[in-house]
C-alpha atoms as a PDB file:
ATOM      1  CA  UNK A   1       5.304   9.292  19.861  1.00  0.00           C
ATOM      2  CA  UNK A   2       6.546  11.434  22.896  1.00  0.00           C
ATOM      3  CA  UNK A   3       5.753  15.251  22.303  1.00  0.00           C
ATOM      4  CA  UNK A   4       8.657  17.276  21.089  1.00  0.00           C
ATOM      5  CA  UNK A   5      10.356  14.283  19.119  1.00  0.00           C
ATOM      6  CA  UNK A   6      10.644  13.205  15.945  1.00  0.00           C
ATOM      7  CA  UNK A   7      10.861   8.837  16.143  1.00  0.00           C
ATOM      8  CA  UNK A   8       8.898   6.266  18.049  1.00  0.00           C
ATOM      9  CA  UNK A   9      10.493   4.825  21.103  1.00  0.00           C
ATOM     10  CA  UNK A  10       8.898   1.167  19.801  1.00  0.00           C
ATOM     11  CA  UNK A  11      10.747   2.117  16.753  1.00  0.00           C
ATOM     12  CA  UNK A  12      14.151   2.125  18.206  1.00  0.00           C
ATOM     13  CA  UNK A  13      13.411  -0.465  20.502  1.00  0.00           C
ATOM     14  CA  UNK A  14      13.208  -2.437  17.353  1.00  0.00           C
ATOM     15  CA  UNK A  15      16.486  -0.635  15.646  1.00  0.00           C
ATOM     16  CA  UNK A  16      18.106  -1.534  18.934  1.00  0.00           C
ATOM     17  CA  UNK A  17      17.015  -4.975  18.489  1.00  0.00           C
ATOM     18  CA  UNK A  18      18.568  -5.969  14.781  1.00  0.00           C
ATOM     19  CA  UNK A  19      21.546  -3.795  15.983  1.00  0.00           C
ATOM     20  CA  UNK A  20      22.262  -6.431  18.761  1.00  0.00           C
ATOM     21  CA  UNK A  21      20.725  -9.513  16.831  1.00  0.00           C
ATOM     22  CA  UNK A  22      23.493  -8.829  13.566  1.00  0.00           C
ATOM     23  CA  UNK A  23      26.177 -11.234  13.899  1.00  0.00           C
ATOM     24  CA  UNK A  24      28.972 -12.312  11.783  1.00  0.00           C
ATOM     25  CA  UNK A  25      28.259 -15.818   9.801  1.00  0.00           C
ATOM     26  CA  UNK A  26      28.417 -18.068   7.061  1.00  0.00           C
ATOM     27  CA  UNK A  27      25.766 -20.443   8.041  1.00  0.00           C
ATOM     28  CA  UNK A  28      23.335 -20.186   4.833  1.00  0.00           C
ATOM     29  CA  UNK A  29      21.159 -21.966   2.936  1.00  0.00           C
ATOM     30  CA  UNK A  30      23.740 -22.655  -0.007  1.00  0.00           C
ATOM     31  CA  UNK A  31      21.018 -23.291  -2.754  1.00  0.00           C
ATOM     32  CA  UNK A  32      18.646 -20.976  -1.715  1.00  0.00           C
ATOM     33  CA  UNK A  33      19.208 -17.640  -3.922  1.00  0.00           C
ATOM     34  CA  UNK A  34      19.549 -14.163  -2.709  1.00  0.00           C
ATOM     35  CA  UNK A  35      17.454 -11.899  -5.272  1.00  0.00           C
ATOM     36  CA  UNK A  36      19.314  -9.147  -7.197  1.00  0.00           C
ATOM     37  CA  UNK A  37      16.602  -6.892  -6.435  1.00  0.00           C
ATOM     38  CA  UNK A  38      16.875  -7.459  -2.514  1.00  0.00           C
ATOM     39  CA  UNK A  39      20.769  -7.072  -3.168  1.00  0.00           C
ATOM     40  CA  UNK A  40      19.755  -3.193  -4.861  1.00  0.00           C
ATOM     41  CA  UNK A  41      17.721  -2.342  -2.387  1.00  0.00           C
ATOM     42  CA  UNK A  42      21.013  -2.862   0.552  1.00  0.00           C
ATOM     43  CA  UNK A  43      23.092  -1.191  -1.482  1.00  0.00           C
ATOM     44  CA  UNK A  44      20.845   1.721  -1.623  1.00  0.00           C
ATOM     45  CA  UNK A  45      20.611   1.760   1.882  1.00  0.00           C
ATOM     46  CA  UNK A  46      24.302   1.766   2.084  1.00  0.00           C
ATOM     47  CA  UNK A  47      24.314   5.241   0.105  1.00  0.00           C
ATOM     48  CA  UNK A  48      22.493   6.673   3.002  1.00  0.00           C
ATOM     49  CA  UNK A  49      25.442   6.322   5.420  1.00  0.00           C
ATOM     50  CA  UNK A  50      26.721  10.066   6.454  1.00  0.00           C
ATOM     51  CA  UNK A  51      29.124  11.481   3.674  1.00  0.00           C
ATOM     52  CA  UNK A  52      31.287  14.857   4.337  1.00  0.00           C
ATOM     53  CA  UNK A  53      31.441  16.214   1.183  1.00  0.00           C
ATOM     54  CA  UNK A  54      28.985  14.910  -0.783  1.00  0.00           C
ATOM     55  CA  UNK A  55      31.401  12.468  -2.378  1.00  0.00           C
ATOM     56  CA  UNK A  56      29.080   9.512  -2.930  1.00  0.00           C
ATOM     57  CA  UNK A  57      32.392   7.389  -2.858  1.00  0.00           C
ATOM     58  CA  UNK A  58      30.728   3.820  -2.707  1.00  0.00           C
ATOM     59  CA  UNK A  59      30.933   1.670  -5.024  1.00  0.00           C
ATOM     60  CA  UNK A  60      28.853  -2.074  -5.553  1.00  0.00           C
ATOM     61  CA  UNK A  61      29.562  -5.382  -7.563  1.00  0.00           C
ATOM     62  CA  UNK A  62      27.275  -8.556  -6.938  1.00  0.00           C
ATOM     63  CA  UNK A  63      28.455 -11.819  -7.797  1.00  0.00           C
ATOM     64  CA  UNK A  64      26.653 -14.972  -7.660  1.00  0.00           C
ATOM     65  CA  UNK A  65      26.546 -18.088  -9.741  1.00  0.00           C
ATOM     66  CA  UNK A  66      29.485 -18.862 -11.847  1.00  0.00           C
ATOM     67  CA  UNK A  67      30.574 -14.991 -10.817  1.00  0.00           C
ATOM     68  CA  UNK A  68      31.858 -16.140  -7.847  1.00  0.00           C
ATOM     69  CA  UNK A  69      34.342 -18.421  -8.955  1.00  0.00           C
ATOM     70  CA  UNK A  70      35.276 -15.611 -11.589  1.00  0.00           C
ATOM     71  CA  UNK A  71      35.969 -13.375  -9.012  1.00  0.00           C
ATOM     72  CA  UNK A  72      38.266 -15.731  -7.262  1.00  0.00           C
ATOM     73  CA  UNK A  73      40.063 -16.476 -10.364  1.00  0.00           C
ATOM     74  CA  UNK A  74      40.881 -13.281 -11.207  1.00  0.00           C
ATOM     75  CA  UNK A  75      42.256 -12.288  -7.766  1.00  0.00           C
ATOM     76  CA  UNK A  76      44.364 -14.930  -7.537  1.00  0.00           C
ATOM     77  CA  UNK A  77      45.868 -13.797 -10.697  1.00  0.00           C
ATOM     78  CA  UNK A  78      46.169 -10.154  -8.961  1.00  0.00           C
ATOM     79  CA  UNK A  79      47.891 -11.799  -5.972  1.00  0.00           C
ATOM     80  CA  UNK A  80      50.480 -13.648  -8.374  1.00  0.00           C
ATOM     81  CA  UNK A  81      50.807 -10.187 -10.013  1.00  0.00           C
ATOM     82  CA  UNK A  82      51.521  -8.449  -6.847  1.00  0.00           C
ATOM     83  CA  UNK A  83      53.554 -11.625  -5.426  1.00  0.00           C
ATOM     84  CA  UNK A  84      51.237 -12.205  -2.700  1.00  0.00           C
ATOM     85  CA  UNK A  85      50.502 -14.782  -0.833  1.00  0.00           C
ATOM     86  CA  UNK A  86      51.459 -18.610  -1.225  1.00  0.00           C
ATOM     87  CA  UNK A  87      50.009 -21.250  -3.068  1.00  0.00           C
ATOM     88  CA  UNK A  88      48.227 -21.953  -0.109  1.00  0.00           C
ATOM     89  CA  UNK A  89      46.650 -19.064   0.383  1.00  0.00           C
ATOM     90  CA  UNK A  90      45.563 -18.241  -3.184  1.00  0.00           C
ATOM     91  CA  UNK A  91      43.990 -21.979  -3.330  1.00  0.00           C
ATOM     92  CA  UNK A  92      41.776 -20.932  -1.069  1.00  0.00           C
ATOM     93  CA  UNK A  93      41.257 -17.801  -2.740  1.00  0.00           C
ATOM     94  CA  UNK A  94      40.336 -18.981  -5.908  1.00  0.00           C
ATOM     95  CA  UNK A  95      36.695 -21.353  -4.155  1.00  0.00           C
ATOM     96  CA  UNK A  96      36.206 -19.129  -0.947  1.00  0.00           C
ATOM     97  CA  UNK A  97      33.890 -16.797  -2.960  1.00  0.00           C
ATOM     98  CA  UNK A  98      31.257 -19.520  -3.316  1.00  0.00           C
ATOM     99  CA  UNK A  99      30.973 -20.044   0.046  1.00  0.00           C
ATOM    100  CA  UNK A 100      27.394 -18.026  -0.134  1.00  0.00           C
ATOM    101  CA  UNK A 101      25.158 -17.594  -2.560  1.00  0.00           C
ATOM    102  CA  UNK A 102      26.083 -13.835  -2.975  1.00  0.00           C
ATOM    103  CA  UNK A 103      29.356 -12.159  -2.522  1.00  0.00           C
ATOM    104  CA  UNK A 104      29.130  -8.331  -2.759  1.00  0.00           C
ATOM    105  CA  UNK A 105      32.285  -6.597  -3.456  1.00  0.00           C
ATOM    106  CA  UNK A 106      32.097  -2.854  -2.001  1.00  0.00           C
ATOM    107  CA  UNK A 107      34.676  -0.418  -3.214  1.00  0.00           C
ATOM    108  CA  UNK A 108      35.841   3.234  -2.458  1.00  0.00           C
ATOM    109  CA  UNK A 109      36.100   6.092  -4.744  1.00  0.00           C
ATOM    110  CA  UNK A 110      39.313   7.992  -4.120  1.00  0.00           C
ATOM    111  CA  UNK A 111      39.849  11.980  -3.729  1.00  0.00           C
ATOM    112  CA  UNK A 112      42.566  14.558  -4.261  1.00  0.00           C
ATOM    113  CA  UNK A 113      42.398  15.892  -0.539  1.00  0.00           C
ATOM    114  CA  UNK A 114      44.115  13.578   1.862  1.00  0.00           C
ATOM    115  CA  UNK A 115      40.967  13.873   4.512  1.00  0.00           C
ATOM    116  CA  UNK A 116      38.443  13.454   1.916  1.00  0.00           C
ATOM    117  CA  UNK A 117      40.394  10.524   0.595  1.00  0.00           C
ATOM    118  CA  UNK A 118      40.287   8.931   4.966  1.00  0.00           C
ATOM    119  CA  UNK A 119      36.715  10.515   4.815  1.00  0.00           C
ATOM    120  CA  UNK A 120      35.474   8.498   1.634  1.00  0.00           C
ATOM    121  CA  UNK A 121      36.461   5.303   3.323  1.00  0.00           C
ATOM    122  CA  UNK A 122      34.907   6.267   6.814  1.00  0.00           C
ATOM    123  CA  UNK A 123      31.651   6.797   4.503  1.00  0.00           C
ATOM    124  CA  UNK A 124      31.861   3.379   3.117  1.00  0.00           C
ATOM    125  CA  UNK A 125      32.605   1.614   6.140  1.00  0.00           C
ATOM    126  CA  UNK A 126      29.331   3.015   7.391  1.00  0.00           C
ATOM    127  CA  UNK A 127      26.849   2.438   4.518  1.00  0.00           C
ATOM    128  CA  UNK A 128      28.364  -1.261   4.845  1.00  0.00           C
ATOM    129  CA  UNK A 129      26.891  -1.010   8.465  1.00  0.00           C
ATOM    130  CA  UNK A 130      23.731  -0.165   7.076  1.00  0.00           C
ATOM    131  CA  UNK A 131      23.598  -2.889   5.050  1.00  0.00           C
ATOM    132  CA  UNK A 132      24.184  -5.496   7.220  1.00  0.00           C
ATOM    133  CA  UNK A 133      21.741  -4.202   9.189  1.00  0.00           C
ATOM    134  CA  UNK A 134      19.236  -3.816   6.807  1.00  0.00           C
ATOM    135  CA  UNK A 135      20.205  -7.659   5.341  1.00  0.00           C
ATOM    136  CA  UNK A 136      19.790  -8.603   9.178  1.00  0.00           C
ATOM    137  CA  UNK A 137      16.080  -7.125   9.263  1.00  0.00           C
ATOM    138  CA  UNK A 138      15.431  -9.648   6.375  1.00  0.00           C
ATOM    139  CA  UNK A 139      16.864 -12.522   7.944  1.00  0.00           C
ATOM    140  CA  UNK A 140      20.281 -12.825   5.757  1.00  0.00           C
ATOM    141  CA  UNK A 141      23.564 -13.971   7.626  1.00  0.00           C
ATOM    142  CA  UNK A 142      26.060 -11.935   6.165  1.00  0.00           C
ATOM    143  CA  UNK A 143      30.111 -11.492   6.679  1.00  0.00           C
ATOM    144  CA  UNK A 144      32.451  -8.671   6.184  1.00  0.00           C
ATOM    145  CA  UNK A 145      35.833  -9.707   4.688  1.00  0.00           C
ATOM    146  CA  UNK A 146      38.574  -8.128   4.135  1.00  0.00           C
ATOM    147  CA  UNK A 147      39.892  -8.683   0.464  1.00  0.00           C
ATOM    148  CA  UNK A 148      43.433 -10.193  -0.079  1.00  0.00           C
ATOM    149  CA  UNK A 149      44.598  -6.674  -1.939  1.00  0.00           C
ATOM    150  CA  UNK A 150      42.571  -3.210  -1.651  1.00  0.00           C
ATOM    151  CA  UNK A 151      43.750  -2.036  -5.148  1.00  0.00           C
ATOM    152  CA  UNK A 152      43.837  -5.530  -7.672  1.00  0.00           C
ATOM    153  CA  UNK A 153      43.815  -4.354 -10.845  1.00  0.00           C
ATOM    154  CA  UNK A 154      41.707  -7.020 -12.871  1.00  0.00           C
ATOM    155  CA  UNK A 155      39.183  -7.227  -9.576  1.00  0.00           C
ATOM    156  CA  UNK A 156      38.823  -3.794  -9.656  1.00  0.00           C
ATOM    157  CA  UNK A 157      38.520  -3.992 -14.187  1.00  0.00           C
ATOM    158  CA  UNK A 158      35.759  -7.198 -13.249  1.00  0.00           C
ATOM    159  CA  UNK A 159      33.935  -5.196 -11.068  1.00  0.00           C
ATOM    160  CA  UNK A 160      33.275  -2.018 -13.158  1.00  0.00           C
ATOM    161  CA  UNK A 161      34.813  -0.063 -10.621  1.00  0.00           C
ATOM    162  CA  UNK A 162      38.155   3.045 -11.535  1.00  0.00           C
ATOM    163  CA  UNK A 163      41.018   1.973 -11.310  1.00  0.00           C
ATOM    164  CA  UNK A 164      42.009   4.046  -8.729  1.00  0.00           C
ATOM    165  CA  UNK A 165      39.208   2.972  -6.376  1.00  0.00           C
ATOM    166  CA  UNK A 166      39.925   0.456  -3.447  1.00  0.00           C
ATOM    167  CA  UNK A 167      37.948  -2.722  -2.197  1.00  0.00           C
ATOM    168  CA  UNK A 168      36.613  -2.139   1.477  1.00  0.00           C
ATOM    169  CA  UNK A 169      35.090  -5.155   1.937  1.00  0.00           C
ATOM    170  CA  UNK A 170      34.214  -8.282   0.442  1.00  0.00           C
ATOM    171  CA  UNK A 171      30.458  -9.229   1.963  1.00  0.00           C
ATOM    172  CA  UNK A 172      29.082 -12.684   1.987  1.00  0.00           C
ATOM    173  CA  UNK A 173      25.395 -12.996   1.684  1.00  0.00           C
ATOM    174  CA  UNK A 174      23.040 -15.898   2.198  1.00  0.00           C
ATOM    175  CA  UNK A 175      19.739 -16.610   3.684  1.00  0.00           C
ATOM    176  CA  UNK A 176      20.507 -17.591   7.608  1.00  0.00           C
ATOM    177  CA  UNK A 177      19.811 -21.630   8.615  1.00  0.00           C
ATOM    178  CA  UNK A 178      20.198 -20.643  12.178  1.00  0.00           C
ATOM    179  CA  UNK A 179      20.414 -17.455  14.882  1.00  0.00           C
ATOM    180  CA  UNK A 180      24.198 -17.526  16.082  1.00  0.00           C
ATOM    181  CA  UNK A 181      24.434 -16.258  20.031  1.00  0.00           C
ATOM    182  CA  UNK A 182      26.072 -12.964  21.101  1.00  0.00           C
ATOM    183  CA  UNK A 183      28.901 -12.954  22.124  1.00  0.00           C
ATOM    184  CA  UNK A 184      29.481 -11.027  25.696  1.00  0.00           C
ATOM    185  CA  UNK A 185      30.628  -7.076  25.387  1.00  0.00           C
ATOM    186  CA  UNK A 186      32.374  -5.350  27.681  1.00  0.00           C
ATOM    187  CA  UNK A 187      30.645  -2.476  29.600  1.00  0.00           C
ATOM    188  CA  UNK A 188      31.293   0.870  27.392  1.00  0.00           C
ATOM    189  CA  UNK A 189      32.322   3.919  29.427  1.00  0.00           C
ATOM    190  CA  UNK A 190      31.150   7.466  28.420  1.00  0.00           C
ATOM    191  CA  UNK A 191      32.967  10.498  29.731  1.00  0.00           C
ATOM    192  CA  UNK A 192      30.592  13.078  30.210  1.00  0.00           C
ATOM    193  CA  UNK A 193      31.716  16.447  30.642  1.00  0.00           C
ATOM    194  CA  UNK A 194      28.821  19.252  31.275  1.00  0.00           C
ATOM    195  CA  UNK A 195      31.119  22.461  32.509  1.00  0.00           C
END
């Protein structure tokens, strides 16, 4: 550890590493089970994500088995309440939750103050980074969706969650068959201004 500081530079070199090794994918071992426990353990990790106010807006429901076709069933009967989507699209709805062996739905808790409410949401968004980095370290592929309505009603009922709350993300879990190459990122520029 250099004097003065407070973390190991082999330690970030290895932070550094899962950071650019995470990468967005469905390629998983379809029978091979992703514990419960494992599942907690993200999700805790998730609650560590920076947080304004205090708000401890996240919220977590784990599907697996026969869930995951529950869950698609019953948003597909959200989007025909809301009128959304064709028949098409809520086809696919109803099997595309089985796709892994765990789909985590992670929801947002809503506030009376217009910034908290943005700021609740920016929280979430970032204990979702956490966990795919943490599920990385492990050696799960994992994928952030985007649901087909923030707000369904009987989603939001299955899932324990308020009624008021809102889905973030819908994240696919499964135990990786193989690494998927980075893609190429463009060179970041940092203004610097020291006077």
């Amino acid at each position: 550890m250099t004097p003065g500081t407070s973390f190991d530079p082999a330690t970030f070199d290895q932070l550094a590493a899962v950071i650019r090794s995470r990468r967005t994918s469905m390629l998983v071992d379809k029978e091979r089970e992703v514990p419960v426990g494992m599942v907690e353990q993200l999700c805790e990790l998730a609650s560590w994500a920076p947080n304004h106010k205090k708000t401890w807006p996240w919220r977590f429901a784990l599907f697996s088995d026969e869930g995951r076709r529950r869950l698609g069933t019953t948003m597909v009967a959200d989007m025909v309440d809301a009128g959304y989507g064709d028949e098409s699209k809520r086809l696919k709805t109803a099997g595309k939750y089985l796709r892994t062996p765990a789909t985590l739905v992670v929801g947002c808790g809503p506030h009376d103050n217009d910034m908290l409410h943005l700021e609740n949401r920016d929280a979430v968004a970032a204990g979702i980074q956490n966990l795919l980095l943490a599920a990385t370290s492990l050696g799960l592929a994992t994928f952030w969706s985007t649901p087909a309505l923030t707000r369904p009603a009987g989603v939001l009922e299955l899932c324990g969650f308020d009624r008021d709350d809102r889905i973030v993300g819908i994240i696919y879990l499964g135990w990786a068959e193989r690494a998927i190459d980075a893609p190429e990122r463009p060179p970041i520029a940092v203004s610097v201004i020291d006077s």
